[in-house]
C-alpha atoms as a PDB file:
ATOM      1  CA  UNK A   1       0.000   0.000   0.000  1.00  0.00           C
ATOM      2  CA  UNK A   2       1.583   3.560  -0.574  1.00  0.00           C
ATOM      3  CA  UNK A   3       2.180   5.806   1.806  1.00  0.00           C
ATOM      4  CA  UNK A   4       1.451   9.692   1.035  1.00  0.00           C
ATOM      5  CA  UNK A   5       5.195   9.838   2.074  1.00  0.00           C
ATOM      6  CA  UNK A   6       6.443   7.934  -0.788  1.00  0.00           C
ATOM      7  CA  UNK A   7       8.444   9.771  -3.247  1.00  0.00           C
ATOM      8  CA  UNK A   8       6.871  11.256  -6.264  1.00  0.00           C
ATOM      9  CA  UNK A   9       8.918  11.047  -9.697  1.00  0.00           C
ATOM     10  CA  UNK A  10       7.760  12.267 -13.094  1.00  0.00           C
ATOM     11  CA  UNK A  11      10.224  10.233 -15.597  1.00  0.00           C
ATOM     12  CA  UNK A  12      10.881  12.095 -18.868  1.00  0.00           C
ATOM     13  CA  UNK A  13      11.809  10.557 -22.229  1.00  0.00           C
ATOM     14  CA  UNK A  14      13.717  12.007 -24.751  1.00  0.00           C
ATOM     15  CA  UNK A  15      10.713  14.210 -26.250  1.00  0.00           C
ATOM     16  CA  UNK A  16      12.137  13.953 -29.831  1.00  0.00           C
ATOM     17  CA  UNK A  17      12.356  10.480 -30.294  1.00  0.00           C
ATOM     18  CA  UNK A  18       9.085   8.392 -29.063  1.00  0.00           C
ATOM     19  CA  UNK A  19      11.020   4.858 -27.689  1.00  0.00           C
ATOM     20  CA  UNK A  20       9.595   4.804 -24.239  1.00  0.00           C
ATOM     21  CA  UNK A  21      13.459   4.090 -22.602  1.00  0.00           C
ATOM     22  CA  UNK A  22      11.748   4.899 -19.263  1.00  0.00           C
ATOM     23  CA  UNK A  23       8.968   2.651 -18.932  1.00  0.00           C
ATOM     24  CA  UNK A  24      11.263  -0.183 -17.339  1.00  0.00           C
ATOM     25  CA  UNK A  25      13.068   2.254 -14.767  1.00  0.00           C
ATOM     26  CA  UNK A  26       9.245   3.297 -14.021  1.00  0.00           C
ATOM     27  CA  UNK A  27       7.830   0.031 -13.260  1.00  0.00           C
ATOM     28  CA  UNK A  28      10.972  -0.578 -10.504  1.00  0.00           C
ATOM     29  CA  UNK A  29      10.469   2.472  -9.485  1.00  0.00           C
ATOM     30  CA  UNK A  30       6.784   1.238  -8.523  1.00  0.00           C
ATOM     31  CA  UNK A  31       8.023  -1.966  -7.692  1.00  0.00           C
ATOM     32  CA  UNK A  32       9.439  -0.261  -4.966  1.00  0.00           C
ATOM     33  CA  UNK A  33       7.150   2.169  -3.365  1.00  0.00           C
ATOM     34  CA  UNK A  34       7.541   5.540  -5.749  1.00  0.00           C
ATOM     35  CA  UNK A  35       4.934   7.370  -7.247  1.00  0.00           C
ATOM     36  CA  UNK A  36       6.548   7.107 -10.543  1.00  0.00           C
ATOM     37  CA  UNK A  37       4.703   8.367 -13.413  1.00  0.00           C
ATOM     38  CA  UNK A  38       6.070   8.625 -17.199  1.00  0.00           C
ATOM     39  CA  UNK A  39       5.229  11.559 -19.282  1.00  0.00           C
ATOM     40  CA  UNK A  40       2.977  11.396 -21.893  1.00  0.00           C
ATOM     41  CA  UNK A  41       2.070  14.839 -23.593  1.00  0.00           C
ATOM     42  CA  UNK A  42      -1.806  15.082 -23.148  1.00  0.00           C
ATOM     43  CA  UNK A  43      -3.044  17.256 -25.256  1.00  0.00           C
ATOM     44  CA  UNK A  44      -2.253  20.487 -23.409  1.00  0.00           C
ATOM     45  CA  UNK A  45      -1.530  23.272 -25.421  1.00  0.00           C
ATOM     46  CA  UNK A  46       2.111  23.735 -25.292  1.00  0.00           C
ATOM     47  CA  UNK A  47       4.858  21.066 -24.047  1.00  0.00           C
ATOM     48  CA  UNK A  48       5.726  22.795 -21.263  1.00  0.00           C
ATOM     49  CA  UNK A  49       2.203  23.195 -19.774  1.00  0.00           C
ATOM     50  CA  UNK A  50       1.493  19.327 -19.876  1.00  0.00           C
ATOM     51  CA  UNK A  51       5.006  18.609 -18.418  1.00  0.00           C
ATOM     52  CA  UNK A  52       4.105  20.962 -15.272  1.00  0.00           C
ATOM     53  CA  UNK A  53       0.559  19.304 -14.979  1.00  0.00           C
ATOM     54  CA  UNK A  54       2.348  15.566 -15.270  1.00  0.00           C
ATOM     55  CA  UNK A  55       4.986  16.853 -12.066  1.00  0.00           C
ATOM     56  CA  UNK A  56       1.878  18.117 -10.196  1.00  0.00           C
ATOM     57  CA  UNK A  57       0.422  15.047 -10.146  1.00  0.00           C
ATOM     58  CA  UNK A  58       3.121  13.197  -8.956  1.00  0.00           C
ATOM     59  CA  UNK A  59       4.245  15.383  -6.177  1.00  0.00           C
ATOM     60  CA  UNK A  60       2.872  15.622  -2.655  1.00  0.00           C
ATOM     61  CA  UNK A  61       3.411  17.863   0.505  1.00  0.00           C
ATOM     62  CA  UNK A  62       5.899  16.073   2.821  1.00  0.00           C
ATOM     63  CA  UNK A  63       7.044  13.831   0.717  1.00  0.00           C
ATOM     64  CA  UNK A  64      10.394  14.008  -1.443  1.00  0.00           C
ATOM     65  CA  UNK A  65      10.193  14.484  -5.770  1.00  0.00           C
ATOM     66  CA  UNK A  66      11.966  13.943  -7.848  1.00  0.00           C
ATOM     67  CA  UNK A  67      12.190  14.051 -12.344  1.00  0.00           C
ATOM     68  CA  UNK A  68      14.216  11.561 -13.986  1.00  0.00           C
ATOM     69  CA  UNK A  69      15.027  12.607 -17.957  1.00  0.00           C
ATOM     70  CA  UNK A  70      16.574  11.316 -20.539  1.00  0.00           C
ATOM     71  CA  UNK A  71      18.175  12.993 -23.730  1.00  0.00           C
ATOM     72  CA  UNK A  72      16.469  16.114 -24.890  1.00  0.00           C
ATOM     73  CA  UNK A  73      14.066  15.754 -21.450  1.00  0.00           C
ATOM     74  CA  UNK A  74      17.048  16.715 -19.540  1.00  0.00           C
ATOM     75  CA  UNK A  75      16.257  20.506 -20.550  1.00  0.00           C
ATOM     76  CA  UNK A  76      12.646  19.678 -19.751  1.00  0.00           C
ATOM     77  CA  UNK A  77      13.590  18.074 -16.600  1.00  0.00           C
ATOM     78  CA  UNK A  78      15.893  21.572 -15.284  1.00  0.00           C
ATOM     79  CA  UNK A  79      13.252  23.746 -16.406  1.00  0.00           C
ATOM     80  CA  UNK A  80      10.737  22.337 -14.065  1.00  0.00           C
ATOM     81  CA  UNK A  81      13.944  22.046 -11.444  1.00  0.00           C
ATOM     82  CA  UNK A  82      13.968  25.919 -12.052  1.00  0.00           C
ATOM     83  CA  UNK A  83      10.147  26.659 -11.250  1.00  0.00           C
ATOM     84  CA  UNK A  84       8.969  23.931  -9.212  1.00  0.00           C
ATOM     85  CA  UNK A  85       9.508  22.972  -5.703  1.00  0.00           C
ATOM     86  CA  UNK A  86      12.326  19.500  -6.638  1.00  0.00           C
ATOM     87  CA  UNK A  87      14.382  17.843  -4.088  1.00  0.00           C
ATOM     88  CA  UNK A  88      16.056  15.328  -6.583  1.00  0.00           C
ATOM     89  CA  UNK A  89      16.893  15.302 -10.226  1.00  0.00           C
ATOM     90  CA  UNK A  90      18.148  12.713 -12.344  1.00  0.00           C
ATOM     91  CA  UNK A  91      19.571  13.933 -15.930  1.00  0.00           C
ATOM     92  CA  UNK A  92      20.761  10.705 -18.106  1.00  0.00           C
ATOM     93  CA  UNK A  93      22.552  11.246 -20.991  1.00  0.00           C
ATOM     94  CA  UNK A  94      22.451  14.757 -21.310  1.00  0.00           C
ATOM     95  CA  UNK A  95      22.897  15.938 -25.176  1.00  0.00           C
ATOM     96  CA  UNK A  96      23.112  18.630 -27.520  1.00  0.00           C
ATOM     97  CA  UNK A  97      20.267  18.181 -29.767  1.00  0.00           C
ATOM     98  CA  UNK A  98      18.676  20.190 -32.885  1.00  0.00           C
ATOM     99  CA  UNK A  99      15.372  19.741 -34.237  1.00  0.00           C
ATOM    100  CA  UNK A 100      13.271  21.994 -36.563  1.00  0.00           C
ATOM    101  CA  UNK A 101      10.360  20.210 -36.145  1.00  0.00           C
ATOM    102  CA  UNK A 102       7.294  21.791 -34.173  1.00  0.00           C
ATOM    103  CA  UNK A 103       8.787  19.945 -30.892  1.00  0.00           C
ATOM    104  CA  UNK A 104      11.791  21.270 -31.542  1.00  0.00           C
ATOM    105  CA  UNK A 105      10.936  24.664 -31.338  1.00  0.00           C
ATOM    106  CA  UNK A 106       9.243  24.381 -28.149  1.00  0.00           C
ATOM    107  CA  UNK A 107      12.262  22.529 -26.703  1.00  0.00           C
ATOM    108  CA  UNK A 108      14.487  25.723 -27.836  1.00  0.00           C
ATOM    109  CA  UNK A 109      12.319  27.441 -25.517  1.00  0.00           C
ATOM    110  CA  UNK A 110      12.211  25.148 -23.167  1.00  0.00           C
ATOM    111  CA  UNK A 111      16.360  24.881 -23.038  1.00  0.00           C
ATOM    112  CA  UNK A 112      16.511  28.287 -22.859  1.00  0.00           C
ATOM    113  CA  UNK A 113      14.516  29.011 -19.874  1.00  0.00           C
ATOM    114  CA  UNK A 114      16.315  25.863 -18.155  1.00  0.00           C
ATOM    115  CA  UNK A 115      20.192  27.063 -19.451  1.00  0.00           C
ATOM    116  CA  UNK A 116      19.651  30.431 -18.192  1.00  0.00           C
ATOM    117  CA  UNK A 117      17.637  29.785 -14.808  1.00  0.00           C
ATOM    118  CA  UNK A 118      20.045  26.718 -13.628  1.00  0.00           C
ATOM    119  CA  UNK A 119      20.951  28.362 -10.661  1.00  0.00           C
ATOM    120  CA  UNK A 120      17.632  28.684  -9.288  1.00  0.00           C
ATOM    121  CA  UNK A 121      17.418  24.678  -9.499  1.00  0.00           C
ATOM    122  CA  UNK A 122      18.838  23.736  -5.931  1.00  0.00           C
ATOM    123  CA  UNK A 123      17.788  19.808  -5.872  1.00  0.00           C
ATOM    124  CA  UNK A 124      20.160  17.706  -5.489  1.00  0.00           C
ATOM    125  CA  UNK A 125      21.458  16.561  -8.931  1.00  0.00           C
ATOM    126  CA  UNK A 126      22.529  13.186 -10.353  1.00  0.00           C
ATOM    127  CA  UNK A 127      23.779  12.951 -13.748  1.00  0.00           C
ATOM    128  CA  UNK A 128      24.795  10.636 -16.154  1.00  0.00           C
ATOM    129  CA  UNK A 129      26.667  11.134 -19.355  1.00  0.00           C
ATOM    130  CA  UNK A 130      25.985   8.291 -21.895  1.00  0.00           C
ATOM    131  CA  UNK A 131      28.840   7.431 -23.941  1.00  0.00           C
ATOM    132  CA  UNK A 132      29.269   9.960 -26.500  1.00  0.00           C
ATOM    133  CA  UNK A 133      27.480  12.646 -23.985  1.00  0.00           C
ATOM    134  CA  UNK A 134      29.783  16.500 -24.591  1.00  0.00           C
ATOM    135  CA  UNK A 135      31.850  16.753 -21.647  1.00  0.00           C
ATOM    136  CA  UNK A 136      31.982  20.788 -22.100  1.00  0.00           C
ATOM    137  CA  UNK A 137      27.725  20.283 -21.359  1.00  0.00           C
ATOM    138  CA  UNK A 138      28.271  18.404 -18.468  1.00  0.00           C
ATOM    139  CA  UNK A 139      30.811  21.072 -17.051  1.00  0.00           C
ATOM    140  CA  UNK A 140      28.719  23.361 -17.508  1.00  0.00           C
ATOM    141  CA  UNK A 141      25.912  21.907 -16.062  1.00  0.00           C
ATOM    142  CA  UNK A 142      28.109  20.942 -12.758  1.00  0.00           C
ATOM    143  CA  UNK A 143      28.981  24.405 -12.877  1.00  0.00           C
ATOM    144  CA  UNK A 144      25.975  26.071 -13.294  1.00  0.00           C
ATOM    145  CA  UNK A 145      23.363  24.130 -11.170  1.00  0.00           C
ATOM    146  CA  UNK A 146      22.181  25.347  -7.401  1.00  0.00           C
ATOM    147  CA  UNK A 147      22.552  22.472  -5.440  1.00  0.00           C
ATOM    148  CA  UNK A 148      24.746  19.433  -4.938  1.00  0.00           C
ATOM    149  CA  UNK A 149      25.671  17.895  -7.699  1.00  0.00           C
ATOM    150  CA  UNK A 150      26.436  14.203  -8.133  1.00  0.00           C
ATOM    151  CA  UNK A 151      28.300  13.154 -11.691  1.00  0.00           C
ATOM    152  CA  UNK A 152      28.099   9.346 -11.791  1.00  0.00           C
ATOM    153  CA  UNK A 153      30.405   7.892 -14.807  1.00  0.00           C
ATOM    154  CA  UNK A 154      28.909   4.626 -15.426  1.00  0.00           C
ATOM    155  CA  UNK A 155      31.518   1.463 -17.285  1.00  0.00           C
ATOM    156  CA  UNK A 156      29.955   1.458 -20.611  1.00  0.00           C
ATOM    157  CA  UNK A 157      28.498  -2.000 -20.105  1.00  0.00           C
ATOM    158  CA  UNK A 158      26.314  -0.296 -17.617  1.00  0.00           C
ATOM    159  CA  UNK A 159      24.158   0.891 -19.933  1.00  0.00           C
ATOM    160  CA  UNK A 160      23.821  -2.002 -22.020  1.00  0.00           C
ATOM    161  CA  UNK A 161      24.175  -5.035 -18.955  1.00  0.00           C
ATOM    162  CA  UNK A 162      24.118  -3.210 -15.972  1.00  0.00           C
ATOM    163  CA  UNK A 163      20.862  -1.332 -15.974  1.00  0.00           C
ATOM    164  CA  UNK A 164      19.441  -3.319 -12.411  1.00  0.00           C
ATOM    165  CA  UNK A 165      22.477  -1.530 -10.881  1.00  0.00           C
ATOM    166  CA  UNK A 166      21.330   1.930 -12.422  1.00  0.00           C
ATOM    167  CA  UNK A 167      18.050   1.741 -11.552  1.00  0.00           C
ATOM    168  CA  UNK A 168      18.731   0.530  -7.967  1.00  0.00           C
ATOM    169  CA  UNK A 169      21.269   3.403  -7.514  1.00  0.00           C
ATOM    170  CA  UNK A 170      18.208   5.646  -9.022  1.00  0.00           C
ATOM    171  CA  UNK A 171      15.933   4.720  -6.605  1.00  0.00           C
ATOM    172  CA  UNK A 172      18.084   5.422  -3.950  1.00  0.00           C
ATOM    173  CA  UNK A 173      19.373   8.532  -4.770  1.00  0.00           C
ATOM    174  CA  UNK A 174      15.450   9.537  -5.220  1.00  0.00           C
ATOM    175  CA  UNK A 175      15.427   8.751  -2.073  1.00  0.00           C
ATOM    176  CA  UNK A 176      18.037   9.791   0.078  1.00  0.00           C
ATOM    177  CA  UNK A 177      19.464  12.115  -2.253  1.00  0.00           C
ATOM    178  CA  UNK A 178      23.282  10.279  -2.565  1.00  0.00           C
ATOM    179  CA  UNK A 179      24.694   7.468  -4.474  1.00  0.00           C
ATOM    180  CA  UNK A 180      24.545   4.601  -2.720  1.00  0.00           C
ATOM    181  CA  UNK A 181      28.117   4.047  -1.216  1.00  0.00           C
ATOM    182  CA  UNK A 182      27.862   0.103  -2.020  1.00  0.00           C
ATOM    183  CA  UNK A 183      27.371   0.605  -5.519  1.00  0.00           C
ATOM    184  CA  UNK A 184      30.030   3.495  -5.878  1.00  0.00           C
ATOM    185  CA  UNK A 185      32.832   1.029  -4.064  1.00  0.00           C
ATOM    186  CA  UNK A 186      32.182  -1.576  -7.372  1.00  0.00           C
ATOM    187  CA  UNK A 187      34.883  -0.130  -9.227  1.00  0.00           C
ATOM    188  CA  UNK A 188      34.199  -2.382 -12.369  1.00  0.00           C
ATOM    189  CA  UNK A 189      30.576  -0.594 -12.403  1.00  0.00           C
ATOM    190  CA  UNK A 190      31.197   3.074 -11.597  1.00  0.00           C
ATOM    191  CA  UNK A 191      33.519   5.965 -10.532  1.00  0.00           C
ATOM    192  CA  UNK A 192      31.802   8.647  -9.021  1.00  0.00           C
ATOM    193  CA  UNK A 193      32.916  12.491  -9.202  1.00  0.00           C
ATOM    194  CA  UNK A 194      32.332  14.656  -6.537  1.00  0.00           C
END
């Protein structure tokens, strides 16, 4: 049964490409007690307005949220981080990106807004570059983000064997708001960057 004090999470796919990568870190998320909830654009208006009603129904007074992105919903993710009460975020594979299509353009807005208000986002931060992720954007982001920030550099056969171990460490960092010291000490999984 789940508590009003579980966390809340709103997981964001990359909003360009429609592959769902976040419906399996979801259902552990569930599996274990958070209010997880994937975004799905609902018809509202603009992208932004239906990604501020998707975190509002997944947060809760008292309890911890949190937004795990992906991609492109990285930007999404740290605009929300910007304007929205957010005591955890989760940015995998942050990436440059360009897009002319009608999504794209609201996503330039979007980045924008998030690029240029990153200092208002104090949650603490996890985030992990893929493999080919631009380490100048993930300087910057270190550099420019509010609150603690937590760069996780995951063995590449994390992301294609290890993703148990990612999620796990997700969940826990929604949670307490650190990587969990037992995964960090598996040196053939992670090194961690304070």
């Amino acid at each position: 049964m789940a508590d009003a004090r579980d966390p809340g999470c709103l997981l964001i796919d990359d909003p360009l490409y429609d592959i769902h990568a976040l419906d399996g870190l979801a259902q552990a998320l569930k599996a274990w007690g958070v209010r997880a909830e994937t975004f799905r654009r609902d018809g509202a208006r603009t992208l932004y307005d239906a990604l501020q009603r998707a975190y509002q129904r997944v947060r809760r007074d008292g309890a911890v949220s949190g937004i795990v992105a992906q991609g492109a919903g990285c930007d999404c993710a740290l605009a929300l981080a910007c304007q929205l009460p957010s005591d955890r975020l989760v940015l995998l594979e942050p990436m440059r990106w360009r897009d002319d299509g009608l999504v794209g353009r609201q996503l330039k807005r979007i980045r924008a807004f998030a690029r240029q208000n990153a200092a208002f986002c104090v949650a603490d931060a996890l985030i992990v570059p893929g493999p080919h992720t631009d380490g100048k954007l993930i300087d910057r982001l270190r550099h420019d983000l509010g609150g603690t920030v937590t760069l996780l550099r995951p063995a590449e056969e994390m992301w294609s064997n290890g993703k148990e171990v990612l999620n796990l460490g997700i969940f826990q960092f929604l949670r307490d708001g650190v990587w969990p010291k037992s995964l960090a000490e598996k040196s053939e999984m992670c090194i961690i960057y304070g």
